[in-house]
PDB file of N, CA and C in Angstrom:
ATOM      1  N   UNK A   1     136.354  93.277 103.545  1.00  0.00           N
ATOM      2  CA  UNK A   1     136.124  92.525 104.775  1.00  0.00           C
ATOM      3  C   UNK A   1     135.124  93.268 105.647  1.00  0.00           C
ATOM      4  N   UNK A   2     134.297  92.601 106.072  1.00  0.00           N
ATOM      5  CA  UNK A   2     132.813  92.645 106.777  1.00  0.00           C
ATOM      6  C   UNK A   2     133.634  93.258 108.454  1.00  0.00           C
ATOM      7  N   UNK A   3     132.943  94.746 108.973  1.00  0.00           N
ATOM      8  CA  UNK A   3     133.049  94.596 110.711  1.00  0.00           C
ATOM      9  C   UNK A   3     131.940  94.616 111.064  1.00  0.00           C
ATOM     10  N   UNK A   4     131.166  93.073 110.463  1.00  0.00           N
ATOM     11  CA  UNK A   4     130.204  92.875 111.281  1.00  0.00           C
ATOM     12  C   UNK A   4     130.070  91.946 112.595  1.00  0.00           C
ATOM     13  N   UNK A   5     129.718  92.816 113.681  1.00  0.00           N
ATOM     14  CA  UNK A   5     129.881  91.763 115.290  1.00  0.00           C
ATOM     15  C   UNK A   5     130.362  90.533 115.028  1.00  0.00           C
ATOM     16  N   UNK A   6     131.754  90.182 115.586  1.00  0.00           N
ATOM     17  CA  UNK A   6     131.853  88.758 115.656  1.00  0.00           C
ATOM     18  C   UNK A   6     130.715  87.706 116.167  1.00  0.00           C
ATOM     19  N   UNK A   7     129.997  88.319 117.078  1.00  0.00           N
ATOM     20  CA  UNK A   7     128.670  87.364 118.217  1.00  0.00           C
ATOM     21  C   UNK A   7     128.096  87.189 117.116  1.00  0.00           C
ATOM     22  N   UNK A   8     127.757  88.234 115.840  1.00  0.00           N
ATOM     23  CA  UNK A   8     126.821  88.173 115.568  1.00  0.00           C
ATOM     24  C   UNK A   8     126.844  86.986 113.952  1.00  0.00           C
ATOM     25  N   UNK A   9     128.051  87.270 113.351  1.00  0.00           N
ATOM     26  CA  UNK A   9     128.683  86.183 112.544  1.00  0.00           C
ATOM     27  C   UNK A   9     128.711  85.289 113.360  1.00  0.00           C
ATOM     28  N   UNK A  10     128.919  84.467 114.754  1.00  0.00           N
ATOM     29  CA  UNK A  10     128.927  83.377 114.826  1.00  0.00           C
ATOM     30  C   UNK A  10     127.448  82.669 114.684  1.00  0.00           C
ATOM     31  N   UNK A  11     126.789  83.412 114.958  1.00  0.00           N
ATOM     32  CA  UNK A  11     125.438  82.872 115.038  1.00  0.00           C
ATOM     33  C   UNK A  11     124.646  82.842 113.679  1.00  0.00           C
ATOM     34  N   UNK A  12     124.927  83.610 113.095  1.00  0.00           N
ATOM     35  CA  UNK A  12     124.557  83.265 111.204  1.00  0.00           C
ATOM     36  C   UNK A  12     124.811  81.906 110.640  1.00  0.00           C
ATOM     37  N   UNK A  13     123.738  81.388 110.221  1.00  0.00           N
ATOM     38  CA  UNK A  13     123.970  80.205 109.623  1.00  0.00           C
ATOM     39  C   UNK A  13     123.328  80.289 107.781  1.00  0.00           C
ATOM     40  N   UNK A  14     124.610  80.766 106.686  1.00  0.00           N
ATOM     41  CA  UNK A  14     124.421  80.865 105.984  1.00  0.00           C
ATOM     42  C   UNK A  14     124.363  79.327 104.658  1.00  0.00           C
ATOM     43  N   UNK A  15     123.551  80.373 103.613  1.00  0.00           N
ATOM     44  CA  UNK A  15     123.325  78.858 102.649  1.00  0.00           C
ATOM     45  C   UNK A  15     124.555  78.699 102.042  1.00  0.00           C
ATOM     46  N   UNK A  16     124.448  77.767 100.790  1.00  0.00           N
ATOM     47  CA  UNK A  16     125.917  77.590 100.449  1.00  0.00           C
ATOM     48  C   UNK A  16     126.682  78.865  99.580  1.00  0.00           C
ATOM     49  N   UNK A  17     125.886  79.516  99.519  1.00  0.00           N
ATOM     50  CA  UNK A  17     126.190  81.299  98.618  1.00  0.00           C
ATOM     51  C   UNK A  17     126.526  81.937  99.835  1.00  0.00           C
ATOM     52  N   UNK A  18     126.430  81.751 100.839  1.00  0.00           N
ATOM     53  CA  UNK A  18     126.545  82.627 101.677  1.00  0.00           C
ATOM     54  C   UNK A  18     125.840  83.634 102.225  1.00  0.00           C
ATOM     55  N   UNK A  19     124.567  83.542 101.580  1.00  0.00           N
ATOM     56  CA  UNK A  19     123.581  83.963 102.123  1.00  0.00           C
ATOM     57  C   UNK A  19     122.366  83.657 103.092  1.00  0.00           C
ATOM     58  N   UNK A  20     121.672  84.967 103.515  1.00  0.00           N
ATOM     59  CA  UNK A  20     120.727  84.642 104.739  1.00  0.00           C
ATOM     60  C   UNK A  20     119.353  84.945 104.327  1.00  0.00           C
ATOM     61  N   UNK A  21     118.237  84.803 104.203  1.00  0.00           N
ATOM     62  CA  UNK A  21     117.142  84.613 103.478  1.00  0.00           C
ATOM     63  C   UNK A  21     116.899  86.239 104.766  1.00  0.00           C
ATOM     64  N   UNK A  22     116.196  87.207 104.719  1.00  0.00           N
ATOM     65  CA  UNK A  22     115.743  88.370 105.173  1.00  0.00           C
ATOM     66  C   UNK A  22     114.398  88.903 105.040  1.00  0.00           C
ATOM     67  N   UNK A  23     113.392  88.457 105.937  1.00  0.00           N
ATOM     68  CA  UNK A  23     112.176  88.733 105.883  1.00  0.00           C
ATOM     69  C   UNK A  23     112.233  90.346 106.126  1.00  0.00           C
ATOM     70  N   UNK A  24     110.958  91.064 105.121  1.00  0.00           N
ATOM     71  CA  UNK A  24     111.060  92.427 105.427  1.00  0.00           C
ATOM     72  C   UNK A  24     109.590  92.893 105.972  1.00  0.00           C
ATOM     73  N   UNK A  25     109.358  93.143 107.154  1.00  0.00           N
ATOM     74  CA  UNK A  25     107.645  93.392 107.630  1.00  0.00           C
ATOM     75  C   UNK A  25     107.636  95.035 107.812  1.00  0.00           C
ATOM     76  N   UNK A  26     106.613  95.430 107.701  1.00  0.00           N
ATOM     77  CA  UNK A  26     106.464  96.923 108.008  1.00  0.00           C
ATOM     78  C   UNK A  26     105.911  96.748 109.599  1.00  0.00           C
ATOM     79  N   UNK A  27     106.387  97.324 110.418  1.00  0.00           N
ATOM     80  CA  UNK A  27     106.909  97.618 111.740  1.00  0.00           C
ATOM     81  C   UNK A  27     105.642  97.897 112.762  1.00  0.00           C
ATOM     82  N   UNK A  28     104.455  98.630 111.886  1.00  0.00           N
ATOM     83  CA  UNK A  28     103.649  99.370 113.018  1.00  0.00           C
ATOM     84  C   UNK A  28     102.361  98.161 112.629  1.00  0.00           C
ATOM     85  N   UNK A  29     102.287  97.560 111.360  1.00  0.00           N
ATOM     86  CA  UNK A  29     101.313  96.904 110.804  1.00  0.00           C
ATOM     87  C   UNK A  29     101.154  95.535 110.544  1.00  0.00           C
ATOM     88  N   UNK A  30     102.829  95.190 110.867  1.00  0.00           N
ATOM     89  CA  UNK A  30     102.854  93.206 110.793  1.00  0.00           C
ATOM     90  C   UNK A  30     102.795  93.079 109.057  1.00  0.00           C
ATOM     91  N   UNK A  31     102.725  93.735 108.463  1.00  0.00           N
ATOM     92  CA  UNK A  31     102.787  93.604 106.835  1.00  0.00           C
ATOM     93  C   UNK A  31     103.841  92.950 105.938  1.00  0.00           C
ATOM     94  N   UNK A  32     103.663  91.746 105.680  1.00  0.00           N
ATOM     95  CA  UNK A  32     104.968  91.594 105.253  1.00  0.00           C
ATOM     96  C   UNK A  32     105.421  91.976 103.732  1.00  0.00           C
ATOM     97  N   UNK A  33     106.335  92.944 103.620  1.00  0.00           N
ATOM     98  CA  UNK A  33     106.347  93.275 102.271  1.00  0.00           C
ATOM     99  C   UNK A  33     107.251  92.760 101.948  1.00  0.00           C
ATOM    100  N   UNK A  34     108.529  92.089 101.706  1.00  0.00           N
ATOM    101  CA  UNK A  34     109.972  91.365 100.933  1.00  0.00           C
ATOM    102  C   UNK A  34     110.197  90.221 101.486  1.00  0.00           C
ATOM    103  N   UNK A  35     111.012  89.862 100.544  1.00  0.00           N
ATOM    104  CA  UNK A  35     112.138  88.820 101.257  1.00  0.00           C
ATOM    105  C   UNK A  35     113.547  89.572 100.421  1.00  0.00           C
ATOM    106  N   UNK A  36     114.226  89.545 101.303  1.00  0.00           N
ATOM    107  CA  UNK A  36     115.683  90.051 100.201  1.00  0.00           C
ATOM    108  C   UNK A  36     116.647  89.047 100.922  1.00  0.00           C
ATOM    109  N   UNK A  37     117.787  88.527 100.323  1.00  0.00           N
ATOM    110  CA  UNK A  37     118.902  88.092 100.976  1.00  0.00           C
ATOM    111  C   UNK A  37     120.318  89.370 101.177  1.00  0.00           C
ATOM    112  N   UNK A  38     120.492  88.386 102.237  1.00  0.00           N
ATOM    113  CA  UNK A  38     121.862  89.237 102.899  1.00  0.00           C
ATOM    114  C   UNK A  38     122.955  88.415 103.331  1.00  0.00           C
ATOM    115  N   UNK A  39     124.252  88.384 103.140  1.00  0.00           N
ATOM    116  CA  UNK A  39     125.576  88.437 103.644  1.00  0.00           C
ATOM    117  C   UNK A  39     125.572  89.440 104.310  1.00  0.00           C
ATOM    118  N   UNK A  40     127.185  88.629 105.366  1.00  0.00           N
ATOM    119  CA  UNK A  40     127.728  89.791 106.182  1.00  0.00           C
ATOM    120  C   UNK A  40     127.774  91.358 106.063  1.00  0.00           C
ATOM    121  N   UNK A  41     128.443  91.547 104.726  1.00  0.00           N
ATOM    122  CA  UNK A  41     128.404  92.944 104.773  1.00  0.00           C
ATOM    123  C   UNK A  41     126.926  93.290 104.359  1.00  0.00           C
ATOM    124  N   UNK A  42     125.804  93.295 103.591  1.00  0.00           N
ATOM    125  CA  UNK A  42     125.059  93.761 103.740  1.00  0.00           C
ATOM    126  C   UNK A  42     123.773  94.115 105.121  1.00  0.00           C
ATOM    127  N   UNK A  43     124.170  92.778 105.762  1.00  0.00           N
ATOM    128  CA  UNK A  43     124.039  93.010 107.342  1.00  0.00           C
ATOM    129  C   UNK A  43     124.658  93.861 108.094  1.00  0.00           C
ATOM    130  N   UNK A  44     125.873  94.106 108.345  1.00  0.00           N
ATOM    131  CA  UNK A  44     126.170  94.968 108.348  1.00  0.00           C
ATOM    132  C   UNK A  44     126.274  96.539 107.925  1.00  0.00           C
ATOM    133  N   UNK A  45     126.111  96.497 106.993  1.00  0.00           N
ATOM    134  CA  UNK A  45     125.603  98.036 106.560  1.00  0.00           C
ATOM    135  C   UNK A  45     124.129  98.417 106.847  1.00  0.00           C
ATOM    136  N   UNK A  46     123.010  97.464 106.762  1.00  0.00           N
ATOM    137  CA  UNK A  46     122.013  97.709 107.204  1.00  0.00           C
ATOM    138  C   UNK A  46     121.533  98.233 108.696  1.00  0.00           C
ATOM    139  N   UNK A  47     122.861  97.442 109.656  1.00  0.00           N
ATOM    140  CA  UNK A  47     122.691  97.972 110.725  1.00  0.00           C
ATOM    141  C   UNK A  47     123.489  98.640 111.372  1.00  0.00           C
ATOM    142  N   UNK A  48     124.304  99.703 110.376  1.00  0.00           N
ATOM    143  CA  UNK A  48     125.177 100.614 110.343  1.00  0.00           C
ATOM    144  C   UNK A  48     124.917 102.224 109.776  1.00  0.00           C
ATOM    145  N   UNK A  49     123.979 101.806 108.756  1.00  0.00           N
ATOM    146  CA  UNK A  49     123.032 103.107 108.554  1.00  0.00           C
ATOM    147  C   UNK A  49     121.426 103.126 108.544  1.00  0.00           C
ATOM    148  N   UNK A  50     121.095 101.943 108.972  1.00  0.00           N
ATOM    149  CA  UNK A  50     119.959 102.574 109.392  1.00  0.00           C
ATOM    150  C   UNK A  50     118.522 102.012 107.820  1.00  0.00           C
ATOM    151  N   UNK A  51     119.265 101.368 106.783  1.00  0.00           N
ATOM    152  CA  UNK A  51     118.619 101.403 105.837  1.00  0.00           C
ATOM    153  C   UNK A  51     118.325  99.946 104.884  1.00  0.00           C
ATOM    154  N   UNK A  52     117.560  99.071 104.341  1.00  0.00           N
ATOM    155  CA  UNK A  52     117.543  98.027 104.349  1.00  0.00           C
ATOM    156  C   UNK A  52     118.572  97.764 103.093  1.00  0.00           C
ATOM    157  N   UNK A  53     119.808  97.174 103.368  1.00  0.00           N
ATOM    158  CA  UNK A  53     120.549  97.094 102.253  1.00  0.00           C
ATOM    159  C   UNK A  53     120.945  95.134 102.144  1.00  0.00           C
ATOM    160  N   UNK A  54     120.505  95.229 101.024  1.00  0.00           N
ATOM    161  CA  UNK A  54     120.611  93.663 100.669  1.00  0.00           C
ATOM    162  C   UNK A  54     121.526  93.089  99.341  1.00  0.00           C
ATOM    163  N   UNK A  55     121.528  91.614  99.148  1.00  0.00           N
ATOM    164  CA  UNK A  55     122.639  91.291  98.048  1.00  0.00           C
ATOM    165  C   UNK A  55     121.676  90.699  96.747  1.00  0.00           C
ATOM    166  N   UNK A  56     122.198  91.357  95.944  1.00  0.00           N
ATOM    167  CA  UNK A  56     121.216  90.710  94.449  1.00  0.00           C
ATOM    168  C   UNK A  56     121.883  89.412  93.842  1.00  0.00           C
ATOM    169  N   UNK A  57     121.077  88.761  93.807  1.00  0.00           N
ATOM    170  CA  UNK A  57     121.690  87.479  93.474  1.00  0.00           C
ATOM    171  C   UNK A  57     121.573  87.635  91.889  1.00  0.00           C
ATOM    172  N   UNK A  58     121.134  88.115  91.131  1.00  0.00           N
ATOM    173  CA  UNK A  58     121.250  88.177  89.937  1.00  0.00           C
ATOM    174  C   UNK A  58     122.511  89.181  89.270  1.00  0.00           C
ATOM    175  N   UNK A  59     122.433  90.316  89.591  1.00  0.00           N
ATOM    176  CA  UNK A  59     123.801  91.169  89.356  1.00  0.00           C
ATOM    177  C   UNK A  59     124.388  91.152  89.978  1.00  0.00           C
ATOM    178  N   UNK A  60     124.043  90.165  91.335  1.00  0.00           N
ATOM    179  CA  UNK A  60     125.871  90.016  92.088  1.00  0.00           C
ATOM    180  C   UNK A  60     126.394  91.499  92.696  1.00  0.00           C
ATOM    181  N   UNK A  61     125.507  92.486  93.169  1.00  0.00           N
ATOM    182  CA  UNK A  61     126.028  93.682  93.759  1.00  0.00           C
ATOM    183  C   UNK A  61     124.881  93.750  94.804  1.00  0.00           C
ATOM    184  N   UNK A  62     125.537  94.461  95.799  1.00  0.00           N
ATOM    185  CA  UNK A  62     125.082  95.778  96.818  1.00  0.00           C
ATOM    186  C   UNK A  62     123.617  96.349  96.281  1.00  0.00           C
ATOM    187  N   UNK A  63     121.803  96.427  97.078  1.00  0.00           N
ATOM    188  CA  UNK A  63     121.837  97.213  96.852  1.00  0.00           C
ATOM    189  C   UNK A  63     120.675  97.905  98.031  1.00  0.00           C
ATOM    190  N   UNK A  64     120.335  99.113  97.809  1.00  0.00           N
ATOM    191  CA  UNK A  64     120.185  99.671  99.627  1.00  0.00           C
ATOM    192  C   UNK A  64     118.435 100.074  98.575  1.00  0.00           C
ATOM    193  N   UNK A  65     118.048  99.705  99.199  1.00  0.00           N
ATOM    194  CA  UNK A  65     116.302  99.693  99.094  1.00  0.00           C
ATOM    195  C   UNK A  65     115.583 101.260  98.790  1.00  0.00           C
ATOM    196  N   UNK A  66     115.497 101.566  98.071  1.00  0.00           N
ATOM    197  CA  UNK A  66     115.329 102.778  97.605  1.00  0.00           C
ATOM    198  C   UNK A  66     116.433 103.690  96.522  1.00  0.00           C
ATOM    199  N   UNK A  67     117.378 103.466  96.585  1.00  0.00           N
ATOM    200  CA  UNK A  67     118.212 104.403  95.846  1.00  0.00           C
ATOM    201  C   UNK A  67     117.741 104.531  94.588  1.00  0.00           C
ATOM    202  N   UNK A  68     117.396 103.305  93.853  1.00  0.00           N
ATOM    203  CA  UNK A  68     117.191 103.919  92.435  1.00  0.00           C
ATOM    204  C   UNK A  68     115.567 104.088  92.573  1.00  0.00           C
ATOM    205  N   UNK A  69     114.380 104.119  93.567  1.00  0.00           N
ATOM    206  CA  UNK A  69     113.132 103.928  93.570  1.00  0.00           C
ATOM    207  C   UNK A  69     112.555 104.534  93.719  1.00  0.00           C
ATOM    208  N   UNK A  70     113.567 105.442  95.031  1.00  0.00           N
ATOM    209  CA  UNK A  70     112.790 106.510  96.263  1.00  0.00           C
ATOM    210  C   UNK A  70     111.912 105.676  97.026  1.00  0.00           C
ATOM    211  N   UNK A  71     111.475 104.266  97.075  1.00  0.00           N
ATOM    212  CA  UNK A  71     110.768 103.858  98.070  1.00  0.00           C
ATOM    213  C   UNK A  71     111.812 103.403  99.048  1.00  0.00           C
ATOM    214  N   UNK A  72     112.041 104.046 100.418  1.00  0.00           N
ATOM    215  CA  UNK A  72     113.065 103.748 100.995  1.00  0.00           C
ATOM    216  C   UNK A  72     112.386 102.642 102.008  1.00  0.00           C
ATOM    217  N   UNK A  73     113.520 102.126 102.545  1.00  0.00           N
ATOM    218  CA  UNK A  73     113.066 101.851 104.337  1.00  0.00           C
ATOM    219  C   UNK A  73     114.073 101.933 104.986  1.00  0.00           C
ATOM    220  N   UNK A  74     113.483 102.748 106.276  1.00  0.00           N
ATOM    221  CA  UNK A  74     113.585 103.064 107.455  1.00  0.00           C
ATOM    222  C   UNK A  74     113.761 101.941 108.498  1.00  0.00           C
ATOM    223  N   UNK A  75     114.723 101.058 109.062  1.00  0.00           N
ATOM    224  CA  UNK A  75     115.444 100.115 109.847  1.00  0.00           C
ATOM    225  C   UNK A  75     114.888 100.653 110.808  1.00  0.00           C
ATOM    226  N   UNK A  76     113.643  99.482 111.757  1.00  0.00           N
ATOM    227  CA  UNK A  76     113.374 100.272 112.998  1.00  0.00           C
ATOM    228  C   UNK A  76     113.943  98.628 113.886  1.00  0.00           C
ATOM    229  N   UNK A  77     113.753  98.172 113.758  1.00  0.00           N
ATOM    230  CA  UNK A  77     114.572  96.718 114.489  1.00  0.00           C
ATOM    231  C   UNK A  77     114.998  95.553 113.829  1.00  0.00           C
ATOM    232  N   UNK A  78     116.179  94.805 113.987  1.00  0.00           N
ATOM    233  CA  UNK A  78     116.203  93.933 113.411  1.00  0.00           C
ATOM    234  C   UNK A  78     116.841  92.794 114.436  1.00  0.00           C
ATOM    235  N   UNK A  79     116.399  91.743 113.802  1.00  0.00           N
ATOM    236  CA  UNK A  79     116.124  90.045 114.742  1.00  0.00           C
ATOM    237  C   UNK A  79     116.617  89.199 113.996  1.00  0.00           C
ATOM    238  N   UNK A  80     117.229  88.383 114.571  1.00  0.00           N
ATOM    239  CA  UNK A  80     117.810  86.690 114.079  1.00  0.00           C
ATOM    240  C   UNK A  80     116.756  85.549 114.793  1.00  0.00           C
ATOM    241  N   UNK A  81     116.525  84.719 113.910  1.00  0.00           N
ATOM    242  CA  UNK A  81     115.532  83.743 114.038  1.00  0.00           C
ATOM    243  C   UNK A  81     116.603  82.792 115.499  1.00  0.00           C
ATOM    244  N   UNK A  82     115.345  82.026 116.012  1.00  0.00           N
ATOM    245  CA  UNK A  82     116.154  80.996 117.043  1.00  0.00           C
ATOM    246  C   UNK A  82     117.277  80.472 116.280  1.00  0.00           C
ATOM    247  N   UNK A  83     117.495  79.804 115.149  1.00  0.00           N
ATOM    248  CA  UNK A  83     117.640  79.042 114.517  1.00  0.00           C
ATOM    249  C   UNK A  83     119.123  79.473 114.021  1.00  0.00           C
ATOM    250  N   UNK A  84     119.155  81.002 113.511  1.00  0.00           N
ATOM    251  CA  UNK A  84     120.359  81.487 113.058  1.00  0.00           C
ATOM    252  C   UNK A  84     120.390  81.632 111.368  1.00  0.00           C
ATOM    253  N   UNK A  85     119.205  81.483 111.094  1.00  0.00           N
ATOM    254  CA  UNK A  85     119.364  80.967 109.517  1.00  0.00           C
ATOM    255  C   UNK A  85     118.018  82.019 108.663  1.00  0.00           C
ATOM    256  N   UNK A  86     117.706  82.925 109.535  1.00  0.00           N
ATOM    257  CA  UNK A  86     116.811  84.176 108.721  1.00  0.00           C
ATOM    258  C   UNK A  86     117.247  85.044 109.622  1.00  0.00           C
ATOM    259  N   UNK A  87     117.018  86.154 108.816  1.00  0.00           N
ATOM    260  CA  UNK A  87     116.557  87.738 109.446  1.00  0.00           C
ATOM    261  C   UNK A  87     115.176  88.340 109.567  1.00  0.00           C
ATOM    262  N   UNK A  88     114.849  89.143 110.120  1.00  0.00           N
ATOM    263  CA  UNK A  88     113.664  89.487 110.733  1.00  0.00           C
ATOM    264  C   UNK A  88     114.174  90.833 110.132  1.00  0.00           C
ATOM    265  N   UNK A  89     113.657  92.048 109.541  1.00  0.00           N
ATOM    266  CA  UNK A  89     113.955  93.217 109.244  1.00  0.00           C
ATOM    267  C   UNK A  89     112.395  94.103 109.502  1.00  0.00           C
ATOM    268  N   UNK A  90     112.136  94.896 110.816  1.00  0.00           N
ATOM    269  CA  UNK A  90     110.906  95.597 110.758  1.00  0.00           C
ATOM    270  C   UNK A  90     111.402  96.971 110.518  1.00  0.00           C
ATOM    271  N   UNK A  91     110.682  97.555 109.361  1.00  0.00           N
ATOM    272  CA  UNK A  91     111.094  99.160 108.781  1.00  0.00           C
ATOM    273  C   UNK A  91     109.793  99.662 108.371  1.00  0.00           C
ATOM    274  N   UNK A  92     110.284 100.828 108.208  1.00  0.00           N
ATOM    275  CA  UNK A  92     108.980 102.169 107.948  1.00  0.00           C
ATOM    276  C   UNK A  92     109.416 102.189 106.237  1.00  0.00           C
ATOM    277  N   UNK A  93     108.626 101.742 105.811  1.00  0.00           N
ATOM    278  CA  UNK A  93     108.294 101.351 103.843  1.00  0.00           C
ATOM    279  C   UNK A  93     107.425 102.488 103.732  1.00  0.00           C
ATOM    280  N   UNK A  94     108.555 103.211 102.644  1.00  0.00           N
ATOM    281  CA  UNK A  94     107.862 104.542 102.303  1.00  0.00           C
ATOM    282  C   UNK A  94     107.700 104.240 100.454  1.00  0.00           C
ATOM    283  N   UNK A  95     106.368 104.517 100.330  1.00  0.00           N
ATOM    284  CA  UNK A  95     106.205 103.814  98.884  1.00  0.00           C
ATOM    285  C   UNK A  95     106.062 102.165  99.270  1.00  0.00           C
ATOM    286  N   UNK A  96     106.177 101.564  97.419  1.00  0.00           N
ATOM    287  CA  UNK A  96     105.852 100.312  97.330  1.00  0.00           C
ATOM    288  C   UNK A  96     107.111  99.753  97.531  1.00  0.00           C
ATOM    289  N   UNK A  97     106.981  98.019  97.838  1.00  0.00           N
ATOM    290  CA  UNK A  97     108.190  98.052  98.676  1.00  0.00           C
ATOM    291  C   UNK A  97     108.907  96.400  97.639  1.00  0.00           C
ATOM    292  N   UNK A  98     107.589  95.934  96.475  1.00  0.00           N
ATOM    293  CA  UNK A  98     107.833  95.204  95.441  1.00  0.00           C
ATOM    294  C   UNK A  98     108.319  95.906  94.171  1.00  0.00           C
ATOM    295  N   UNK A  99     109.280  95.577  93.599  1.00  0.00           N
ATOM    296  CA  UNK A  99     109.517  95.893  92.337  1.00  0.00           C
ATOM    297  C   UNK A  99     108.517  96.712  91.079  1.00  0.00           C
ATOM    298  N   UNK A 100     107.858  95.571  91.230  1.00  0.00           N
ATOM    299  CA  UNK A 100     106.337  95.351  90.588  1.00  0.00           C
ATOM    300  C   UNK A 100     105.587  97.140  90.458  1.00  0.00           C
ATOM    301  N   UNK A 101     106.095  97.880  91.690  1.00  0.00           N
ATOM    302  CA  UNK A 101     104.793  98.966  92.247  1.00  0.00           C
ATOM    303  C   UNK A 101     104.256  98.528  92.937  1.00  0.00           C
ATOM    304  N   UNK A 102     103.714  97.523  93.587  1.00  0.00           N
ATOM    305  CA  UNK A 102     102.682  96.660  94.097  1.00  0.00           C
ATOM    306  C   UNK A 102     103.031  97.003  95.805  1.00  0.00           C
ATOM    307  N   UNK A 103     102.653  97.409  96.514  1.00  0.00           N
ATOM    308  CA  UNK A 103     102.885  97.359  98.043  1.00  0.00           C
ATOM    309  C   UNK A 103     104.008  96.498  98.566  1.00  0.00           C
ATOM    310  N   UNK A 104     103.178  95.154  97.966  1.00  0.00           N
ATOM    311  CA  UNK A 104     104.650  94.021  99.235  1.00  0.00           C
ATOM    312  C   UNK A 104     104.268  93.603  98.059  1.00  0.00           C
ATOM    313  N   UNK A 105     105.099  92.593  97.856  1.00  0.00           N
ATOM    314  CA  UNK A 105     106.217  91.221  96.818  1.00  0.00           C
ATOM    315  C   UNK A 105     104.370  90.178  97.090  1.00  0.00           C
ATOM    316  N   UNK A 106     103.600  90.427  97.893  1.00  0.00           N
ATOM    317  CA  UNK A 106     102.582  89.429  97.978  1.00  0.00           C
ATOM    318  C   UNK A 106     101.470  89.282  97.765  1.00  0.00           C
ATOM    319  N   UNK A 107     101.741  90.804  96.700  1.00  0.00           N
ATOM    320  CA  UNK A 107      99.854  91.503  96.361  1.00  0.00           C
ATOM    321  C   UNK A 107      99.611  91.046  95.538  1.00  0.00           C
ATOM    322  N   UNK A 108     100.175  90.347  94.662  1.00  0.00           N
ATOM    323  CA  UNK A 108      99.137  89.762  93.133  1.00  0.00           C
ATOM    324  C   UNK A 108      98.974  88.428  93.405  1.00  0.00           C
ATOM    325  N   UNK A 109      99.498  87.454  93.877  1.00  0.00           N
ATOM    326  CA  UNK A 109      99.081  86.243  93.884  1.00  0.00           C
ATOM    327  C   UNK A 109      98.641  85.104  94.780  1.00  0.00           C
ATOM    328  N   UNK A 110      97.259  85.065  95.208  1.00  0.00           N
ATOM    329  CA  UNK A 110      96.486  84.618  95.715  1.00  0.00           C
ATOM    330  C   UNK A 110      96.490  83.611  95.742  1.00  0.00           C
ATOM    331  N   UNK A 111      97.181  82.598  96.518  1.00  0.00           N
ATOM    332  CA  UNK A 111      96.835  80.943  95.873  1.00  0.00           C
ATOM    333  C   UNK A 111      96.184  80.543  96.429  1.00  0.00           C
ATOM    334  N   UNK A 112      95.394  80.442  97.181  1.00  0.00           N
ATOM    335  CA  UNK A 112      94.571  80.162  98.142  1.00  0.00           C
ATOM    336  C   UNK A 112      94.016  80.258  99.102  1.00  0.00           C
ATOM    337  N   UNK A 113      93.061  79.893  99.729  1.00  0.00           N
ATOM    338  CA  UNK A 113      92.887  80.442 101.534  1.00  0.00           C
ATOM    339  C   UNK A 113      92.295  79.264 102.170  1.00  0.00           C
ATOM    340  N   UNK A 114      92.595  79.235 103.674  1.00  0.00           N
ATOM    341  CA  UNK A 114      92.260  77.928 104.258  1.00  0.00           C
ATOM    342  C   UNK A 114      90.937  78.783 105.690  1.00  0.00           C
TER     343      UNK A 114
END
């Protein structure tokens, strides 16, 4: 069981998994490097130590952004959309912050420009 802020569970408006879609920007640069999803407790732990910890929808576990990578991040603010239905996560991304190696989740594919 999640002690994450009651205020702050009321205002979460999760999908039918129970999850919250979590934009991840680097803080000093507007960069957006992720999207990860989060439940309560991983919201909570994120803003309990300080570190971007999110839920894998594929293995169904916990996991905190760096441990197996060494590319960590550093939690410098985090925001709920008007809406209640994203997170805003701005952190200090040390290393690449896509799977890939790649900086952000948005460096290889170009679809267009207006």
């Amino acid at each position: 069981m999640t002690t994450l802020d009651p205020a702050i569970v009321a205002r979460l408006k999760r999908n039918e998994a129970g999850l919250v879609p979590a934009i991840v920007q680097q803080h000093d640069t507007g960069e957006v490097l992720m999207l990860g999803w989060m439940d309560d407790e991983a919201l909570h732990r994120t803003l309990t130590t300080g570190r971007g910890t999110y839920w894998s929808r594929s293995r169904e576990e916990y996991w905190v952004k760096g441990d197996t990578s060494g590319n960590t991040q550093r939690v410098v603010e985090v925001r709920l959309d008007c809406d209640g239905d994203t997170i805003l996560l701005k952190v200090d991304q040390q290393g690449a912050a896509c799977h890939t190696g790649d900086r952000t989740c948005f460096d290889a594919d170009l679809l267009g420009h207006g």
